[in-house]
Protein backbone atom coordinates (compact mmCIF):
# COMPACT_ATOMS: atom_id res chain seq x y z
CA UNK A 1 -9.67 -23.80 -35.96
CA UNK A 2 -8.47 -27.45 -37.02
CA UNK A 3 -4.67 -25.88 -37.13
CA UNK A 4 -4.87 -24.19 -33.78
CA UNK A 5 -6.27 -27.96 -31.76
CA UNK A 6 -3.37 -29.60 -33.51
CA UNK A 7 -0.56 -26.97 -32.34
CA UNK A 8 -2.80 -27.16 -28.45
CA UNK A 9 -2.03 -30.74 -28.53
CA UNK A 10 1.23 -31.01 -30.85
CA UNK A 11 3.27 -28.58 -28.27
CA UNK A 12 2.37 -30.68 -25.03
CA UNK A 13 3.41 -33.86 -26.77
CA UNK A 14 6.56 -32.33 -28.10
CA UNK A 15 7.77 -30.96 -24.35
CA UNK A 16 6.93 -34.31 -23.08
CA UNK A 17 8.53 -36.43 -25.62
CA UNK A 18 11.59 -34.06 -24.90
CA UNK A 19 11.36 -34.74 -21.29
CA UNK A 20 11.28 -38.53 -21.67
CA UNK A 21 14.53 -38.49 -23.74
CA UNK A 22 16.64 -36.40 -21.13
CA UNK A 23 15.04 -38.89 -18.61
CA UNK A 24 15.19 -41.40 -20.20
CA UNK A 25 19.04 -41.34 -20.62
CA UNK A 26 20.00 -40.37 -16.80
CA UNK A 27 20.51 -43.40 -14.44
CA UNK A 28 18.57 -43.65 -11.43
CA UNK A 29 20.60 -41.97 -9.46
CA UNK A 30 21.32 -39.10 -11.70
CA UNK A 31 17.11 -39.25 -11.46
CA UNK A 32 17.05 -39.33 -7.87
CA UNK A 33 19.63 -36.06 -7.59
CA UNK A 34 17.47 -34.02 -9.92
CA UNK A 35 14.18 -34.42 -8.49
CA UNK A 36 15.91 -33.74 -4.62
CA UNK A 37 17.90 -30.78 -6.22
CA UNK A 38 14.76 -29.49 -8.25
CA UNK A 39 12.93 -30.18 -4.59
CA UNK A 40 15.18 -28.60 -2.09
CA UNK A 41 15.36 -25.59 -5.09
CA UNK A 42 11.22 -24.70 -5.48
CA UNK A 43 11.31 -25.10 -1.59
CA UNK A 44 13.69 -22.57 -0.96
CA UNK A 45 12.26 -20.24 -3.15
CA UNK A 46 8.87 -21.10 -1.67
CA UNK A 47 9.70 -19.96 1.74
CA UNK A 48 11.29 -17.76 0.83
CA UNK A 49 8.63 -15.89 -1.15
CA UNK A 50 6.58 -16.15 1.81
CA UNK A 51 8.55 -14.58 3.76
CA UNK A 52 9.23 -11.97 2.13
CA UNK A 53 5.59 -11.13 1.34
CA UNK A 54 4.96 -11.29 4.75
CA UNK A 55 7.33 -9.06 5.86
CA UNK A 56 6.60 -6.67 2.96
CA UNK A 57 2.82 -6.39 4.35
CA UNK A 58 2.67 -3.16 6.00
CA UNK A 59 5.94 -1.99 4.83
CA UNK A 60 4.97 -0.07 1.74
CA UNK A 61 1.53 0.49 2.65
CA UNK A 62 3.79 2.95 5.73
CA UNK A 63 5.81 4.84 3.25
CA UNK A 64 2.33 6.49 1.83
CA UNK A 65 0.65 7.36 4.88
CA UNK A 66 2.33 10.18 6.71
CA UNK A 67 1.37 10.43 10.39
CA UNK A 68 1.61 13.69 12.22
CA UNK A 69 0.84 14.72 15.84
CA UNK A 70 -2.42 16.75 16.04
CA UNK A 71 -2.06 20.62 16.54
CA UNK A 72 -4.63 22.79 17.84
CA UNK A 73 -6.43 24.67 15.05
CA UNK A 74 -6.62 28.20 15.06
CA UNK A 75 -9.77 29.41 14.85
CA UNK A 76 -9.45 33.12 13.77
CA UNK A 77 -6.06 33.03 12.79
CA UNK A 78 -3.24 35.63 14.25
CA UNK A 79 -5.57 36.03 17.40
CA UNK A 80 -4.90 34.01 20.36
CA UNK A 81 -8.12 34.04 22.14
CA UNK A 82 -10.45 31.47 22.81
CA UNK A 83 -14.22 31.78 21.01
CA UNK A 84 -15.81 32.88 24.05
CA UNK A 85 -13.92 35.99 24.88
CA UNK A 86 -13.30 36.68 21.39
CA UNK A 87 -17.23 37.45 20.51
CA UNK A 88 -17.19 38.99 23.81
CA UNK A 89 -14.35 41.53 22.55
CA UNK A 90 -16.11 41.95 18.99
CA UNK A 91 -19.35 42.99 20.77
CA UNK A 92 -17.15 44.94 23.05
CA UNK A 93 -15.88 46.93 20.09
CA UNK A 94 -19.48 46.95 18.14
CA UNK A 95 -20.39 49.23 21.22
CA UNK A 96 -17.68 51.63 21.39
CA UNK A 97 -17.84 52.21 17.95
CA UNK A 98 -21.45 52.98 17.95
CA UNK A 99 -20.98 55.25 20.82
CA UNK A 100 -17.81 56.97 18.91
CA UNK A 101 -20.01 57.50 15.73
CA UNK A 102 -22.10 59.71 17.22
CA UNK A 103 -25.33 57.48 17.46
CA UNK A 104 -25.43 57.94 20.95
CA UNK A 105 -27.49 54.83 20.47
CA UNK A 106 -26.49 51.55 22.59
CA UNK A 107 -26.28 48.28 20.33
């Protein structure tokens, strides 16, 4: 446990010793040019980020769902009635098969 603090504050030190010596030898205006540059950089790539994200939004999310046009659902399929005179045919054909039985008997 001892070993890991030292590394958690021994790697810190060491990047920011590091940093001071590259500082440390620019001039000013070497100083000035690199934080501008490093500025005008991370901005860039800030917006653009954002844009893109933004215009990325929907865009996927439109490649997975698939919209088709509604179609009128067969109900009893390869007959082109409606309900209503359908069951009227079936009962329709309930009676003349009773009658062509031989039942003589009305359903």
């Amino acid at each position: 446990m001892g070993k890991t603090r030292k590394w958690l504050h021994y790697i810190p030190d060491r990047i920011s010793d590091a940093m001071r010596y590259v500082c440390g030898r620019m001039s000013p205006d070497v100083r000035l040019i690199v934080v501008v540059a490093m500025l005008v950089g991370f901005s860039a790539l800030s917006i653009y980020i954002t844009v893109s994200s933004i215009y990325n939004i929907g865009k996927r999310r439109g490649e997975q769902m698939r919209i088709e046009r509604m179609r009128q659902l067969e109900l009893h399929p390869g007959i082109s009635k409606d309900s209503i005179h359908f069951n009227h045919d079936r009962k329709h054909e309930r009676e003349q098969n009773g009658k062509t039985a031989g039942n003589g008997k009305e359903e």
